[in-house]
Protein backbone atom coordinates (compact mmCIF):
# COMPACT_ATOMS: atom_id res chain seq x y z
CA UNK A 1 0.00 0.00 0.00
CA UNK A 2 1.19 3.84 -0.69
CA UNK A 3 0.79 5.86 2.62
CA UNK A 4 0.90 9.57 2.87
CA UNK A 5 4.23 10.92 5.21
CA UNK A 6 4.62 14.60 4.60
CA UNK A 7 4.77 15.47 0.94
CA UNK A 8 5.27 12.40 -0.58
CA UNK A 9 3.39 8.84 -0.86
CA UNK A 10 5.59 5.51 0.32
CA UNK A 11 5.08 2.31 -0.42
CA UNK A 12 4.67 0.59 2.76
CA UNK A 13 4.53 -3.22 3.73
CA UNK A 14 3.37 -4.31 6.86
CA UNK A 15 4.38 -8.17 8.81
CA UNK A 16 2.59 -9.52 11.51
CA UNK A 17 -0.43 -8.07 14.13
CA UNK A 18 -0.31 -4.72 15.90
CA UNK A 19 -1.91 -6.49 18.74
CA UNK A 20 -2.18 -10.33 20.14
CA UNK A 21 -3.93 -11.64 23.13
CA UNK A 22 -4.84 -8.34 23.71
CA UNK A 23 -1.43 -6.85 23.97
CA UNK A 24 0.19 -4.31 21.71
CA UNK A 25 3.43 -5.66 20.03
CA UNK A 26 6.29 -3.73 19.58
CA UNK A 27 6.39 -1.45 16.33
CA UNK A 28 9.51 -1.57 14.20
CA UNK A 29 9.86 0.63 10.87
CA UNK A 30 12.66 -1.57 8.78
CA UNK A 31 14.78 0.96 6.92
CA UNK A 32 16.25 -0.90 3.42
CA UNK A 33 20.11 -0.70 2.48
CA UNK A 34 21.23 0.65 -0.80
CA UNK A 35 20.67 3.68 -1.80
CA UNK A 36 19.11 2.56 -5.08
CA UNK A 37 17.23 -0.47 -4.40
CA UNK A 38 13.84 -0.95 -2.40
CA UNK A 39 12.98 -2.81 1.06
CA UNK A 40 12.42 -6.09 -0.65
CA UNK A 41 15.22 -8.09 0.65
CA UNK A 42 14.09 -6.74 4.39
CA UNK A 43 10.49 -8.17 3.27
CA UNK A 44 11.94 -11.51 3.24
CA UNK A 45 14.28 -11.46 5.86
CA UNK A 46 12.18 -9.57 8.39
CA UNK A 47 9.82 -11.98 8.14
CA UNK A 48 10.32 -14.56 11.21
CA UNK A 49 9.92 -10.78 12.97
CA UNK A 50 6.12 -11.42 12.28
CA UNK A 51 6.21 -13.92 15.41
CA UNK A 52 7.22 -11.45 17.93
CA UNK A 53 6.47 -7.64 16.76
CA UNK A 54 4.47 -5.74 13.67
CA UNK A 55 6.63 -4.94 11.41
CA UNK A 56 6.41 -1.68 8.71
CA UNK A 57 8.73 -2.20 5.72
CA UNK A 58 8.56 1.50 3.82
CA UNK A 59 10.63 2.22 0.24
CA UNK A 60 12.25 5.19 0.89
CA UNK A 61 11.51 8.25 -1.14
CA UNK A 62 12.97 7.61 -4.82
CA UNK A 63 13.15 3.85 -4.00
CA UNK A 64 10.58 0.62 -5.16
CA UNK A 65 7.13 2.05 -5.76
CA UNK A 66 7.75 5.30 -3.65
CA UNK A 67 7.29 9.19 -4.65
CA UNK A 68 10.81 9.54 -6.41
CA UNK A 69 11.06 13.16 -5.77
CA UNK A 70 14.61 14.79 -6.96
CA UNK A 71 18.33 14.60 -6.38
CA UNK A 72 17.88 17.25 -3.68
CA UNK A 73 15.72 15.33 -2.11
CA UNK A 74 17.57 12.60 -1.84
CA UNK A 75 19.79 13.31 1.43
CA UNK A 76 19.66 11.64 4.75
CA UNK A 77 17.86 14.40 6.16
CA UNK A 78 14.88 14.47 4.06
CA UNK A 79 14.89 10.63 4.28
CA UNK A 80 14.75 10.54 8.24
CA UNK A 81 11.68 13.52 8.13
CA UNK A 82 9.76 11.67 5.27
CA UNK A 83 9.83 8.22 8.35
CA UNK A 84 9.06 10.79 11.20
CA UNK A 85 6.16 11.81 9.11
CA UNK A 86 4.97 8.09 8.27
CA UNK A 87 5.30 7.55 12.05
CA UNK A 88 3.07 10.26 12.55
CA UNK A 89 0.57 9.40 9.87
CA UNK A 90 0.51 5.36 11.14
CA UNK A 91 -0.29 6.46 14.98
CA UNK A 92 2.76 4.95 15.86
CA UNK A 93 3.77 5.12 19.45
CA UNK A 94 7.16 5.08 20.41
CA UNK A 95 7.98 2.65 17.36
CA UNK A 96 11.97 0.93 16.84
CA UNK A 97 13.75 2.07 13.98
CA UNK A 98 15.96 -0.91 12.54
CA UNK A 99 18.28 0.19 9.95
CA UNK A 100 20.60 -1.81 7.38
CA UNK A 101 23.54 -0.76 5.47
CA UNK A 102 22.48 2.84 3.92
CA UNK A 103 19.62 2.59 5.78
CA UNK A 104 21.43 2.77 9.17
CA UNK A 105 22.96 5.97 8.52
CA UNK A 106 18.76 7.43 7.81
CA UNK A 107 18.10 6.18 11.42
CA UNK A 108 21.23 7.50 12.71
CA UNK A 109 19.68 11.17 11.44
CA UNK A 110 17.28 10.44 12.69
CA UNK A 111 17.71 9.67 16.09
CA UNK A 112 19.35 13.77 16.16
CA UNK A 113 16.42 15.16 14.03
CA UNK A 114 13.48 13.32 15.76
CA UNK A 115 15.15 12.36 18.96
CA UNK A 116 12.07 11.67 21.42
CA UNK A 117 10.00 9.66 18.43
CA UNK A 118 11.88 6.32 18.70
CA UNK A 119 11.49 3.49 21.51
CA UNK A 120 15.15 2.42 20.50
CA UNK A 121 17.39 1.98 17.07
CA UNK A 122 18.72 -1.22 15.73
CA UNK A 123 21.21 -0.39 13.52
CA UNK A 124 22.98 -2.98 11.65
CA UNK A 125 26.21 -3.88 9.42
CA UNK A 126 26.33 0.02 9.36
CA UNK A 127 28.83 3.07 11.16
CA UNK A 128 28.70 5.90 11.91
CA UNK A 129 30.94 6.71 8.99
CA UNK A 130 31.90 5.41 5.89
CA UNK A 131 35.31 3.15 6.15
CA UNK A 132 38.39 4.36 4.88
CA UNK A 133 39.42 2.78 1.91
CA UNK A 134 42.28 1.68 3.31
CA UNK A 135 39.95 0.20 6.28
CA UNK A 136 37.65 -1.39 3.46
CA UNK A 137 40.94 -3.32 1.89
CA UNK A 138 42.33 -4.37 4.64
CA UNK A 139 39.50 -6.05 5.92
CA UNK A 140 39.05 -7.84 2.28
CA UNK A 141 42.62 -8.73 2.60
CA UNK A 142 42.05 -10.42 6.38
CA UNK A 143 38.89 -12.31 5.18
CA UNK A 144 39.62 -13.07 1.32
CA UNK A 145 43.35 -12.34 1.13
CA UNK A 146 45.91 -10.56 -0.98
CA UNK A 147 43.75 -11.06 -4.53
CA UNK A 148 40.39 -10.01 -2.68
CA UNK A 149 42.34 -7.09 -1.38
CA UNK A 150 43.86 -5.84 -4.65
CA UNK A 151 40.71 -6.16 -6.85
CA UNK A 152 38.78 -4.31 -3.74
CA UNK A 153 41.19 -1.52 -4.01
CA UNK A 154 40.94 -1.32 -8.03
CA UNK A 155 37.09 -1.29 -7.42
CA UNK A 156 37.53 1.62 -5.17
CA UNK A 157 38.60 4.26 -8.01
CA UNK A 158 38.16 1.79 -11.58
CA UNK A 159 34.28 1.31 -12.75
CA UNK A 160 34.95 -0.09 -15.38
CA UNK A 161 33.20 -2.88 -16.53
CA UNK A 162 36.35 -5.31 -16.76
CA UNK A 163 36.78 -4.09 -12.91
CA UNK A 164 33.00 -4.36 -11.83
CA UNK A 165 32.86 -8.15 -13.31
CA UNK A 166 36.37 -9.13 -11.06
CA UNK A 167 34.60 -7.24 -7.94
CA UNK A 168 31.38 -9.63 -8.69
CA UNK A 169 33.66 -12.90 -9.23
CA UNK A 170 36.30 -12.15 -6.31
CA UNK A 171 34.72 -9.55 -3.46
CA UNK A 172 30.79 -9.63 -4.03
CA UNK A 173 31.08 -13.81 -2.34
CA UNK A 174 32.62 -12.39 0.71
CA UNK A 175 29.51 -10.25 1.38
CA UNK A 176 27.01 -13.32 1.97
CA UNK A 177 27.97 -16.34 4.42
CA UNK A 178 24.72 -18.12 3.62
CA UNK A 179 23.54 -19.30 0.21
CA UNK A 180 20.65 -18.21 -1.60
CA UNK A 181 17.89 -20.00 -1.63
CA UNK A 182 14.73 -19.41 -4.06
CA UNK A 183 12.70 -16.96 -2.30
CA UNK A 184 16.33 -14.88 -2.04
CA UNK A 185 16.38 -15.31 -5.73
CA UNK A 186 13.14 -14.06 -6.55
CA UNK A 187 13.60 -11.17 -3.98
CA UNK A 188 16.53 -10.06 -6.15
CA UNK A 189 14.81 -10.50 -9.39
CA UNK A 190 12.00 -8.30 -7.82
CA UNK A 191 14.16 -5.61 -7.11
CA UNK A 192 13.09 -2.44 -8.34
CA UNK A 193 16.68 -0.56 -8.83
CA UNK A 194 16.66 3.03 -8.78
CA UNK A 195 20.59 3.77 -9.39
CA UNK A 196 19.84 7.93 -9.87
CA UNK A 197 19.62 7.98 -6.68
CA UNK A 198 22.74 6.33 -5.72
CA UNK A 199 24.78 8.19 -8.09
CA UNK A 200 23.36 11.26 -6.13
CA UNK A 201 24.26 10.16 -2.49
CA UNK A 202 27.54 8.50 -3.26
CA UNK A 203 29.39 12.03 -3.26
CA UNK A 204 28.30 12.58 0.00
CA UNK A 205 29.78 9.23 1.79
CA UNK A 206 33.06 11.65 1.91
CA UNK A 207 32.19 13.89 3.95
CA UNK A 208 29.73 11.57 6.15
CA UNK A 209 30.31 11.44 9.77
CA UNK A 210 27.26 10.44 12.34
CA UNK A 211 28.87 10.68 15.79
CA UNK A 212 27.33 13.77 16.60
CA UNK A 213 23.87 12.54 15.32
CA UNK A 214 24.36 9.94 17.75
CA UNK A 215 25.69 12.44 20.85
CA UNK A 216 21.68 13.48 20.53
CA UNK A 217 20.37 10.25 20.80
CA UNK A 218 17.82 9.82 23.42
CA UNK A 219 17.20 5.78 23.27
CA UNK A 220 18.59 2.65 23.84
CA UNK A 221 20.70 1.78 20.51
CA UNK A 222 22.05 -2.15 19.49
CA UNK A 223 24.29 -2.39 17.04
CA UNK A 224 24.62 -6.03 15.05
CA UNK A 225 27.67 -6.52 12.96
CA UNK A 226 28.71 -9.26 11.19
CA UNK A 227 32.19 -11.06 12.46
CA UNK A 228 32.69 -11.47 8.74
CA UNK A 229 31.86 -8.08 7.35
CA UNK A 230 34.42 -6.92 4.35
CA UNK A 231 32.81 -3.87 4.54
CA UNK A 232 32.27 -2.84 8.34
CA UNK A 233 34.96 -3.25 10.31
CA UNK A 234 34.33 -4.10 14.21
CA UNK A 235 35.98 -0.81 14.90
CA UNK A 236 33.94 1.26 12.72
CA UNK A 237 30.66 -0.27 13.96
CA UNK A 238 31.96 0.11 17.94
CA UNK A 239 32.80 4.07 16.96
CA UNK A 240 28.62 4.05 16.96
CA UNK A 241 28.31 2.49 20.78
CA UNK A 242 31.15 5.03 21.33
CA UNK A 243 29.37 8.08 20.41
CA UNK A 244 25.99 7.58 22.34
CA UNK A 245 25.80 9.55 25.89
CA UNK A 246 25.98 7.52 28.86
CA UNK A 247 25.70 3.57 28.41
CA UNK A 248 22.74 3.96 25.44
CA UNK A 249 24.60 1.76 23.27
CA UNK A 250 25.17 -2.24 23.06
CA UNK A 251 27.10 -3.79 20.29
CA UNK A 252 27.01 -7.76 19.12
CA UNK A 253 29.22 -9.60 16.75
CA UNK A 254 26.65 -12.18 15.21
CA UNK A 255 29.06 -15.12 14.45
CA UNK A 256 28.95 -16.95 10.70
CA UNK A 257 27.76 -13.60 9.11
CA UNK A 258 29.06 -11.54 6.98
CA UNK A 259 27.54 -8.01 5.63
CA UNK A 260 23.94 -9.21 5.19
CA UNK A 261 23.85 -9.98 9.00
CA UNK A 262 20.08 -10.69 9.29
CA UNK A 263 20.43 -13.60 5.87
CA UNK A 264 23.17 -15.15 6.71
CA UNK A 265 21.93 -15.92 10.62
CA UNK A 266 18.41 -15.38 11.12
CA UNK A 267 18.30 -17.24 14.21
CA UNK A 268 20.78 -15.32 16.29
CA UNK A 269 20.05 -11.66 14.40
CA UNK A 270 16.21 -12.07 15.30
CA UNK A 271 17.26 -13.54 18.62
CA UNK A 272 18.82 -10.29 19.60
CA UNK A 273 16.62 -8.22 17.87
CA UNK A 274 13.44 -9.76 19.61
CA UNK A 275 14.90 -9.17 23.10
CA UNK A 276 16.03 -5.71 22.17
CA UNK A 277 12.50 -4.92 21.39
CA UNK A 278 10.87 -6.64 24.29
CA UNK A 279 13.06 -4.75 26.74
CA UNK A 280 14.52 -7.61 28.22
């Protein structure tokens, strides 16, 4: 379904009851990685979350079947007002914000824009900053070695498409412990890809730096990287626990994955994210 949140119209997808046994669940808003793709992988792997909580999957604006809007649009801080505003227009009270990838670094704006809105962030295989490249290679190097390492770095500045097909053949396997099984496959086949919009955000990964977003925070936070991420490294994701005032923060290394955390070990991820949620 589209909903209304400020000026635009997002597609939204809801999992599981806002109330059982007479009990309200807990609300989470999944925010989608990218930019340039829509929330369908979280559809899929937010699913199990259907036991336990009622879960709202939005496409951000320009993503899926959302308003596309423009390239100015298309900053973090528009992006965390357009999800205060669907909060607002759902009657949400209090809801969690769970971010992935790109979509970590929309709650992280969010938690300094809309501070008092959220019951707590989940914020995973994200920073608080964009690894170095030098960060980024190393880590390919540790879990991949000197080949993974070299074609990374090449990838970094070369887009060529000899360069793009070595990342895909040499790098892209490190990203994904777990294999894919069909309803993965159709989930990337059903991708609506809107890469406008990541050719408008890239040039502003340079410059990115969400520690003093998260100095404002004003809830509990979890952080859940994977112990084989190429592309967060364990410092970069502890920098976020780091930056929250007082002891907000709590971070987990989910063994056997790698950058899609919640794919690769549903079990554990949903584990820690149902506790999390439940307060306990």
């Amino acid at each position: 379904m589209r909903v209304r949140a400020g000026d635009v119209r997002l597609h939204v997808t809801t999992l599981g009851d806002e109330w059982r046994d007479g009990s309200r669940r807990p609300d989470i808003i999944a925010v989608h990685g990218g930019p340039g793709i829509d929330g369908g992988m979280l559809r899929l792997t937010m699913r199990p979350a259907a036991e336990y909580a009622h879960v709202v999957v939005p496409d951000l604006r320009g993503h899926g079947r959302s308003d596309r809007g423009g390239p100015a649009d298309w900053n973090l801080d528009v992006w965390a007002d357009d999800l205060a505003a669907l909060v607002d227009t759902l009657g949400l009270e209090r809801p969690y914000l769970l971010g992935t990838s790109f979509g970590g670094f929309v709650v992280q704006r969010f938690l300094s824009r809309h501070p008092r809105v959220p019951g707590g962030a989940i914020l995973v295989g994200t920073g608080a900053r964009q690894a170095s490249h030098d960060e980024i290679v190393e880590r390919h190097r540790v879990l991949g070695g000197d080949r993974a390492a070299a074609v990374m770095r090449r990838s970094l500045t070369d887009h060529s498409a000899q360069a793009e097909r070595e990342w895909a053949e040499v790098c892209g396997p490190l990203a994904m412990r777990r294999t894919p099984d069909e309803a993965y496959q159709r989930a990337v086949r059903g991708r609506i890809a809107t890469p406008e919009v990541n050719a408008a955000f890239i040039p502003q990964l340079s410059t990115l730096d969400l520690r003093a977003d998260l100095a404002a925070a004003r809830c509990r936070v979890m952080v859940l990287v994977g112990e084989d991420d190429p592309l967060i490294p364990y410092e970069v994701a502890a920098e976020i626990v780091a930056s929250l005032p007082g002891r907000a923060g709590e971070l987990h290394v989910v063994p056997g994955a790698s950058h899609q955390v919640i794919w690769d070990a549903p079990e554990a991820a949903h584990s820690l994210i149902r506790k999390f949620t439940e307060g306990s």
